[in-house]
Protein backbone atom coordinates (compact mmCIF):
# COMPACT_ATOMS: atom_id res chain seq x y z
CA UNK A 1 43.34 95.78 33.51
CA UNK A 2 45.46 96.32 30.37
CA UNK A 3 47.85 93.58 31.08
CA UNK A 4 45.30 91.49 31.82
CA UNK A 5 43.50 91.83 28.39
CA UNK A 6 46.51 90.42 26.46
CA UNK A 7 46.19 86.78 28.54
CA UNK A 8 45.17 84.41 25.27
CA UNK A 9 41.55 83.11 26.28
CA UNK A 10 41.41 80.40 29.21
CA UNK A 11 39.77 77.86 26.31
CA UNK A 12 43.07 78.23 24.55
CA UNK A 13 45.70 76.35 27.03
CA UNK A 14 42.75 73.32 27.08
CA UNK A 15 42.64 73.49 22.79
CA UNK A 16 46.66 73.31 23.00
CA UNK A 17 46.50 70.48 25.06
CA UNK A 18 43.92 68.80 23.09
CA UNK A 19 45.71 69.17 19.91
CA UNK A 20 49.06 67.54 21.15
CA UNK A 21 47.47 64.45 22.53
CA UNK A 22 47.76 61.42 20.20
CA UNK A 23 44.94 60.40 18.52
CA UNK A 24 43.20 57.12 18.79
CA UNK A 25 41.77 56.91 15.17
CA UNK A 26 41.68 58.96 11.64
CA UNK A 27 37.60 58.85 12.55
CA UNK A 28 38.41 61.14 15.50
CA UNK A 29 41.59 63.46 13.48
CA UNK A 30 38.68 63.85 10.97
CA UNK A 31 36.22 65.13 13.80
CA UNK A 32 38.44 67.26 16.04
CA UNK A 33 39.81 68.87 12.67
CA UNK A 34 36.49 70.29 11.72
CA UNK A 35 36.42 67.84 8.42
CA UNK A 36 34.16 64.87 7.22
CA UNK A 37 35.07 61.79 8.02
CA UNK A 38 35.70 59.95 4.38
CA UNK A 39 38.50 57.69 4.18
CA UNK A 40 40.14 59.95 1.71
CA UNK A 41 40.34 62.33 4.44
CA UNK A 42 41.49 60.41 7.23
CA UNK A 43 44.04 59.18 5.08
CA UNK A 44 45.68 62.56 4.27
CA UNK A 45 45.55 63.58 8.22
CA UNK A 46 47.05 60.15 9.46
CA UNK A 47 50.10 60.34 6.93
CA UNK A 48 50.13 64.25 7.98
CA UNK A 49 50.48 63.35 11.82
CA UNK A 50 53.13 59.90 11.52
CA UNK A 51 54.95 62.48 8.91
CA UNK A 52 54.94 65.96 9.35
CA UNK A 53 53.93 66.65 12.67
CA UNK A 54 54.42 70.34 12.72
CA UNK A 55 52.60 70.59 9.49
CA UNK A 56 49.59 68.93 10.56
CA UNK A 57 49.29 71.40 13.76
CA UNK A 58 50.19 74.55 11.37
CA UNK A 59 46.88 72.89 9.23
CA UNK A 60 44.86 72.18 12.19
CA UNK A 61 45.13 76.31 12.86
CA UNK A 62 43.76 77.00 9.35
CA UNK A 63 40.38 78.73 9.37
CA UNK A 64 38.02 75.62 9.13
CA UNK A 65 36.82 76.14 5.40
CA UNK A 66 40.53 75.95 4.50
CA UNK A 67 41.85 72.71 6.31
CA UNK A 68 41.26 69.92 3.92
CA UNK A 69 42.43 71.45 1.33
CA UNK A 70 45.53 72.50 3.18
CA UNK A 71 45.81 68.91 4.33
CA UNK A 72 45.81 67.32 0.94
CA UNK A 73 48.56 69.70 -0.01
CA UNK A 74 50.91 68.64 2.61
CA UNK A 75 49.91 65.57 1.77
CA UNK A 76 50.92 65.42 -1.47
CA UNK A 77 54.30 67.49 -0.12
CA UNK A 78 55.18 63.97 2.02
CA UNK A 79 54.28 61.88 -0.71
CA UNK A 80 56.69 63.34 -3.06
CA UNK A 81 59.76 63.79 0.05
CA UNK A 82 59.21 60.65 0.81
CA UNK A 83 60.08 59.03 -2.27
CA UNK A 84 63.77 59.71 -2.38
CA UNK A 85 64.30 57.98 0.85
CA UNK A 86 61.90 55.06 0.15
CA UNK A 87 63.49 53.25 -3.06
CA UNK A 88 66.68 51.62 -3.66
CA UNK A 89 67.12 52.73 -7.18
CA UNK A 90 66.50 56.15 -9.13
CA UNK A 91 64.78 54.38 -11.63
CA UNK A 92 62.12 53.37 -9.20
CA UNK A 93 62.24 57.25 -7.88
CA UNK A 94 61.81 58.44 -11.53
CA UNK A 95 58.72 55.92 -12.08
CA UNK A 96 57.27 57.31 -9.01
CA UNK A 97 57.63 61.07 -9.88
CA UNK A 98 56.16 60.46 -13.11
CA UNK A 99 53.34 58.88 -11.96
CA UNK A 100 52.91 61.95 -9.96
CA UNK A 101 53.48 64.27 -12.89
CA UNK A 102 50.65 62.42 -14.79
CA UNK A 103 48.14 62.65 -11.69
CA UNK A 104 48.15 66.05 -11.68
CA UNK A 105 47.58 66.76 -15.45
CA UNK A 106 44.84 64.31 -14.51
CA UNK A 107 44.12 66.62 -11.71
CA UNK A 108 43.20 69.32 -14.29
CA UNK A 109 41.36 67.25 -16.62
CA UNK A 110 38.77 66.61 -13.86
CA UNK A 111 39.86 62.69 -14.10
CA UNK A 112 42.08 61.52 -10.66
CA UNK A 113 43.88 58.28 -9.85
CA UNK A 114 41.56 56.50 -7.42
CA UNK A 115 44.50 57.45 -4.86
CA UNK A 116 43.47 59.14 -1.31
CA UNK A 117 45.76 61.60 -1.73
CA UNK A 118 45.39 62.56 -5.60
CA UNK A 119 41.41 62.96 -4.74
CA UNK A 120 41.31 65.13 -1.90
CA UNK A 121 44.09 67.28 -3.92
CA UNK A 122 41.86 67.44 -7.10
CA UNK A 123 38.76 68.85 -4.22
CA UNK A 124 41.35 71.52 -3.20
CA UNK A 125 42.20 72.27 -6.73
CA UNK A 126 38.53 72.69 -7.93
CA UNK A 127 37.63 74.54 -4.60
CA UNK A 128 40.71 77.04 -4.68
CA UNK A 129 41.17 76.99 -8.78
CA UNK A 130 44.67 76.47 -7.17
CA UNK A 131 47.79 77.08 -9.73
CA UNK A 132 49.44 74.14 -11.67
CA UNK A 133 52.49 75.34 -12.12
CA UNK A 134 53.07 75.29 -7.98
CA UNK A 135 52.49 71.57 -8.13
CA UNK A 136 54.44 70.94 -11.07
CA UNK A 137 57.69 72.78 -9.53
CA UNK A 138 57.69 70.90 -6.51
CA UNK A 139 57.56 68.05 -8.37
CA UNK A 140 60.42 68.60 -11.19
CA UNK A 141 61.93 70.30 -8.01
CA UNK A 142 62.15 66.77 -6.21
CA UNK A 143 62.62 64.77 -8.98
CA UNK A 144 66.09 66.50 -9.77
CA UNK A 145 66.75 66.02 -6.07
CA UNK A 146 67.06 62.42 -6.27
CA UNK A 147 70.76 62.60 -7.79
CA UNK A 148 71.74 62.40 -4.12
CA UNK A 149 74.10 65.43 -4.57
CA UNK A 150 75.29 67.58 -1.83
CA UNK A 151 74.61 71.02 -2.52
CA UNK A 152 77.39 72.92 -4.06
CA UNK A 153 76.72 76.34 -2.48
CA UNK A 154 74.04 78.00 -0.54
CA UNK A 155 72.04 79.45 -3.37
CA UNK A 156 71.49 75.84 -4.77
CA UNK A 157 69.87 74.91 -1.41
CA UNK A 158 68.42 78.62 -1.79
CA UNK A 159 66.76 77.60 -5.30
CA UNK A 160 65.69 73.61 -3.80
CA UNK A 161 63.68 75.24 -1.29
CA UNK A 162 61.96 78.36 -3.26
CA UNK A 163 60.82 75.01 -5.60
CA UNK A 164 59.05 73.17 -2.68
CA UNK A 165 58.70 75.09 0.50
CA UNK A 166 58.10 78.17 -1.07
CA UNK A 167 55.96 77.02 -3.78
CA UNK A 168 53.89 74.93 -0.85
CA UNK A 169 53.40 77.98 0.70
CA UNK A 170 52.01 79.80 -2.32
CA UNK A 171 49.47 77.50 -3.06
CA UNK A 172 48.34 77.65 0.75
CA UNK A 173 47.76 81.74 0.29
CA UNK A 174 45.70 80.24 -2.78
CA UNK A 175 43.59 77.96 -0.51
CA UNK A 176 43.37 81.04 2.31
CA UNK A 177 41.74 83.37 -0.82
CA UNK A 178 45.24 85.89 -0.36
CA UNK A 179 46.56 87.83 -3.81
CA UNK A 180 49.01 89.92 -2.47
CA UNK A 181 52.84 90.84 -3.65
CA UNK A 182 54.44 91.20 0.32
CA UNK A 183 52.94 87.94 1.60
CA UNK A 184 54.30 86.30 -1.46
CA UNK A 185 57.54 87.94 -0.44
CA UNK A 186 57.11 86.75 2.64
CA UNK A 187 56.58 83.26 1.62
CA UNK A 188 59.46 83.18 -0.21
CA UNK A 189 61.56 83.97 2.73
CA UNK A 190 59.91 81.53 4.97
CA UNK A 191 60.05 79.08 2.24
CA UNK A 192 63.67 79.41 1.99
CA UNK A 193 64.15 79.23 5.75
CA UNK A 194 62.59 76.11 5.89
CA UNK A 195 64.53 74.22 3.60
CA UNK A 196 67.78 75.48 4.91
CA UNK A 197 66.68 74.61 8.83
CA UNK A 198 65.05 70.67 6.99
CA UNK A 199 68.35 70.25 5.60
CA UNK A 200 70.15 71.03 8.95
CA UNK A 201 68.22 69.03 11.27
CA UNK A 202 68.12 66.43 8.19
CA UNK A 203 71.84 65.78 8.56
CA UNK A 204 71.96 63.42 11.75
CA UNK A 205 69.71 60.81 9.92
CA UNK A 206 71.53 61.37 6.20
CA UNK A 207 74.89 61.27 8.11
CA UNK A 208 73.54 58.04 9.59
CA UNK A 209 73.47 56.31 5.60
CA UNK A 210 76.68 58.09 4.77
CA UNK A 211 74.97 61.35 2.86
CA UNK A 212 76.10 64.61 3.83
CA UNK A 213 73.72 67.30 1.93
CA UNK A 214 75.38 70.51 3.32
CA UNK A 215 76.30 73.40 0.75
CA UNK A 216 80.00 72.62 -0.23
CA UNK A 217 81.17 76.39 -0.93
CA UNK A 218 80.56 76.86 2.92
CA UNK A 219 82.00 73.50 4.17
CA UNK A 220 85.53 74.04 2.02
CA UNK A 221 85.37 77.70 2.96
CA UNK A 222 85.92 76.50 6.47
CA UNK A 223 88.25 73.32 5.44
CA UNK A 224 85.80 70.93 6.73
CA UNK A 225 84.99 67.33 4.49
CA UNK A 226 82.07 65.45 4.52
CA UNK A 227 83.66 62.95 6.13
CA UNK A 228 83.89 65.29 9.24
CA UNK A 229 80.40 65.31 9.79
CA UNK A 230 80.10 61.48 8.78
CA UNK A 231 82.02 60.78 12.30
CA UNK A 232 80.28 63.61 14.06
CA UNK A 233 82.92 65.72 14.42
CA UNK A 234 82.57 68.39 17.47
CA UNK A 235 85.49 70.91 16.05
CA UNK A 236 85.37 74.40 15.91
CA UNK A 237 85.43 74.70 12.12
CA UNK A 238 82.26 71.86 11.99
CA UNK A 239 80.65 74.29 14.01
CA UNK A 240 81.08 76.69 12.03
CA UNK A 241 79.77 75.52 8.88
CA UNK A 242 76.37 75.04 11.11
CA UNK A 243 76.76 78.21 12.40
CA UNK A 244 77.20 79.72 8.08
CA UNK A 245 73.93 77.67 7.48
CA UNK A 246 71.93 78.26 10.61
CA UNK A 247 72.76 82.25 10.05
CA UNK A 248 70.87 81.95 6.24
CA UNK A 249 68.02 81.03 7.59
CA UNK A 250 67.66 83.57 10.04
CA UNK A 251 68.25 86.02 7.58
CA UNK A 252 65.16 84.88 5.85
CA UNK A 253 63.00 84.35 8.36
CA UNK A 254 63.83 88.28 9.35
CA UNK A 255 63.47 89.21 6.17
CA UNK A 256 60.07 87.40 5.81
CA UNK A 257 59.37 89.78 9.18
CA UNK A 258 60.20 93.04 7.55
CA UNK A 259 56.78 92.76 5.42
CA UNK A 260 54.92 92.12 8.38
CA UNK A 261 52.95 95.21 7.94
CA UNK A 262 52.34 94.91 4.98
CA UNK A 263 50.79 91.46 4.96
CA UNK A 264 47.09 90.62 4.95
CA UNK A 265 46.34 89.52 8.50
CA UNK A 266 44.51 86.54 6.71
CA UNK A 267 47.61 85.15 4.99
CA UNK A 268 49.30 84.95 9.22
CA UNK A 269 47.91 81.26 9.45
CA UNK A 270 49.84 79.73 6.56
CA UNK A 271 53.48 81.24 7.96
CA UNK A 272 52.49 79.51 11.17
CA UNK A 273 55.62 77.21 10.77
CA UNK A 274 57.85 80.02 11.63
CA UNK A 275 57.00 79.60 14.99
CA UNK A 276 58.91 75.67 14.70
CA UNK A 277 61.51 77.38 12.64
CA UNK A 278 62.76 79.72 15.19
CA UNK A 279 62.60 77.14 17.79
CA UNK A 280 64.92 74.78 15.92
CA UNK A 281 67.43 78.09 15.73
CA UNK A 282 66.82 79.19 19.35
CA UNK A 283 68.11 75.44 20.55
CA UNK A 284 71.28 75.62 17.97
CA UNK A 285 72.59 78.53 19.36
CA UNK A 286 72.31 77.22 22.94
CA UNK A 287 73.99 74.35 22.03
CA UNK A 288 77.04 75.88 20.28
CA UNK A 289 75.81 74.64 16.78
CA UNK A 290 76.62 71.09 18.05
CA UNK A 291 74.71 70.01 14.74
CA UNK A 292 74.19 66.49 16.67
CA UNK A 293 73.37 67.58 20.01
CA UNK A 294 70.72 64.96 21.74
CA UNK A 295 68.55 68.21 22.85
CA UNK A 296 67.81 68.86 18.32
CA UNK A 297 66.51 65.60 18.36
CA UNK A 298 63.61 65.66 21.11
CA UNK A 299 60.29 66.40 20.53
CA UNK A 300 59.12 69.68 21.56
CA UNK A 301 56.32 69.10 23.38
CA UNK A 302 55.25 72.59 24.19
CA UNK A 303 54.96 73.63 20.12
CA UNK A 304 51.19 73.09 19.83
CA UNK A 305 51.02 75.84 22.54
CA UNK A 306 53.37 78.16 21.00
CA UNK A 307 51.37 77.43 17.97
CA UNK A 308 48.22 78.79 19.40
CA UNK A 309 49.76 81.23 21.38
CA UNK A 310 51.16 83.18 17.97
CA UNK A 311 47.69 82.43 16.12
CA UNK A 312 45.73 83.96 18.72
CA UNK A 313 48.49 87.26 18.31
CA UNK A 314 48.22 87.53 14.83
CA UNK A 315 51.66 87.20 14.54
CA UNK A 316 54.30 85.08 12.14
């Protein structure tokens, strides 16, 4: 009888299966998410599915009060990452992040941009009284990212992330109603993971337009160039550098792990995205940190599952 009272409930596997199906219409995100169906909406949840997949099923596991607020903020997270990659000139990329910049001191003044995304951010702001500076940091954070640098050691990557992932994640305890010193500890941590494991499985597609992003202390402790992973290089000492990275971001997401006790059991849902983060890890190691190993670049199709699986735990 015991084991059998740790089975998640039989509704779950159906919900998991529900929530990895592709959806016909932003009418029917809108419904199956619990929101209402405005355009604004439906615009923030389509450009959430097409662009951050795991981000929109980490959302879609928010209590239901919480989601479209949580929605606009990852929103306005892909509007901003999206930029870099989307203009031809840093001009362009500085025009952009300043019109940014100016929507949310709009934001604040109770006046948005008739933008989907910069209206369903100002609801979250007034329903959460959510904190400025967050929004600003990812921002500046961003903008200064568009030098198309690589990182010169791991603490740079280290400081990128704490800007935007960790910052992203702050203002998501804001939306779930959580004041508390450990889960901001533990944000930070899974923050930082984050970026480190983005910039990792990032480098296949920046390799592929002749940007290599990796921290340089770590690539020159090992004698490695960027030009190494530029041809895909399947040495030991390449593999090592991934293997330096991959370890970082383990670190973190054990250290975010060491407050678990010590975290509200309401703050759980926004750290969801550990669950994608160890994954990513998991399949590096079996693959020798083979940074451009076919398997990295699938679709794991069983992550809405594993999703709900850790939700219905109460685990991150």
């Amino acid at each position: 009888m015991a084991a059998s009272t740790r089975r998640p409930p039989r509704g779950l596997w159906a919900r998991a299966r529900r929530l990895s199906e592709p959806v016909a219409s932003g009418r029917s995100v809108a419904a199956g998410s619990g929101l209402g169906a405005s355009g604004t909406d439906r615009y923030c949840l389509e450009l959430l599915r097409k662009r951050d997949y795991e981000g929109y099923l980490c959302s879609l596991l928010l209590p239901a009060e919480s989601r479209s607020s949580a929605f606009a903020l990852r929103a306005f997270n892909v509007e901003l990452a999206q930029i870099k990659d989307s203009v031809s000139e840093k001009t362009i990329g500085l025009m952009r992040m300043q019109f940014w910049k100016k929507t949310v001191d709009d934001i604040y003044s109770d006046n948005p941009p008739h933008q989907p995304v910069a209206i369903e951010l100002w609801k979250a702001v007034r329903r959460h009284n959510l904190t400025k500076r967050w929004l600003m940091k990812i921002i500046d954070e961003r903008e200064k990212n568009l030098d198309d640098k690589a990182y010169r050691n791991i603490q740079e990557l280290e400081n990128y992330a704490e800007n935007t992932q960790s910052s992203l994640l702050y203002l998501t305890l804001e939306i779930l109603g959580i004041k508390d010193l450990h889960a901001d500890h533990a944000a930070s941590h899974i923050g930082k993971a984050q970026g480190i494991v983005t910039c990792l499985r990032a480098t296949p597609y920046h390799g592929s337009r002749r940007r290599v992003f990796l921290p340089m202390d770590i690539c020159m402790l090992h004698g490695v160039s960027q030009e190494d992973f530029l041809r895909k290089s399947q040495d030991r000492n390449v593999r090592d550098v991934v293997y330096d990275v991959a370890s970082q971001a383990h670190l973190h997401l054990k250290h975010a792990r060491s407050f678990h006790r010590s975290v509200p059991v309401k703050a759980f849902p926004a750290f969801l995205q550990t669950v994608a983060l160890e994954d990513y890890l998991k399949k590096i190691q079996q693959v020798d940190f083979d940074l451009f190993h076919p398997s990295l670049q699938r679709k794991n199709t069983l992550l809405p599952l594993s999703l709900y699986i850790q939700s219905w735990r109460k685990r991150y």
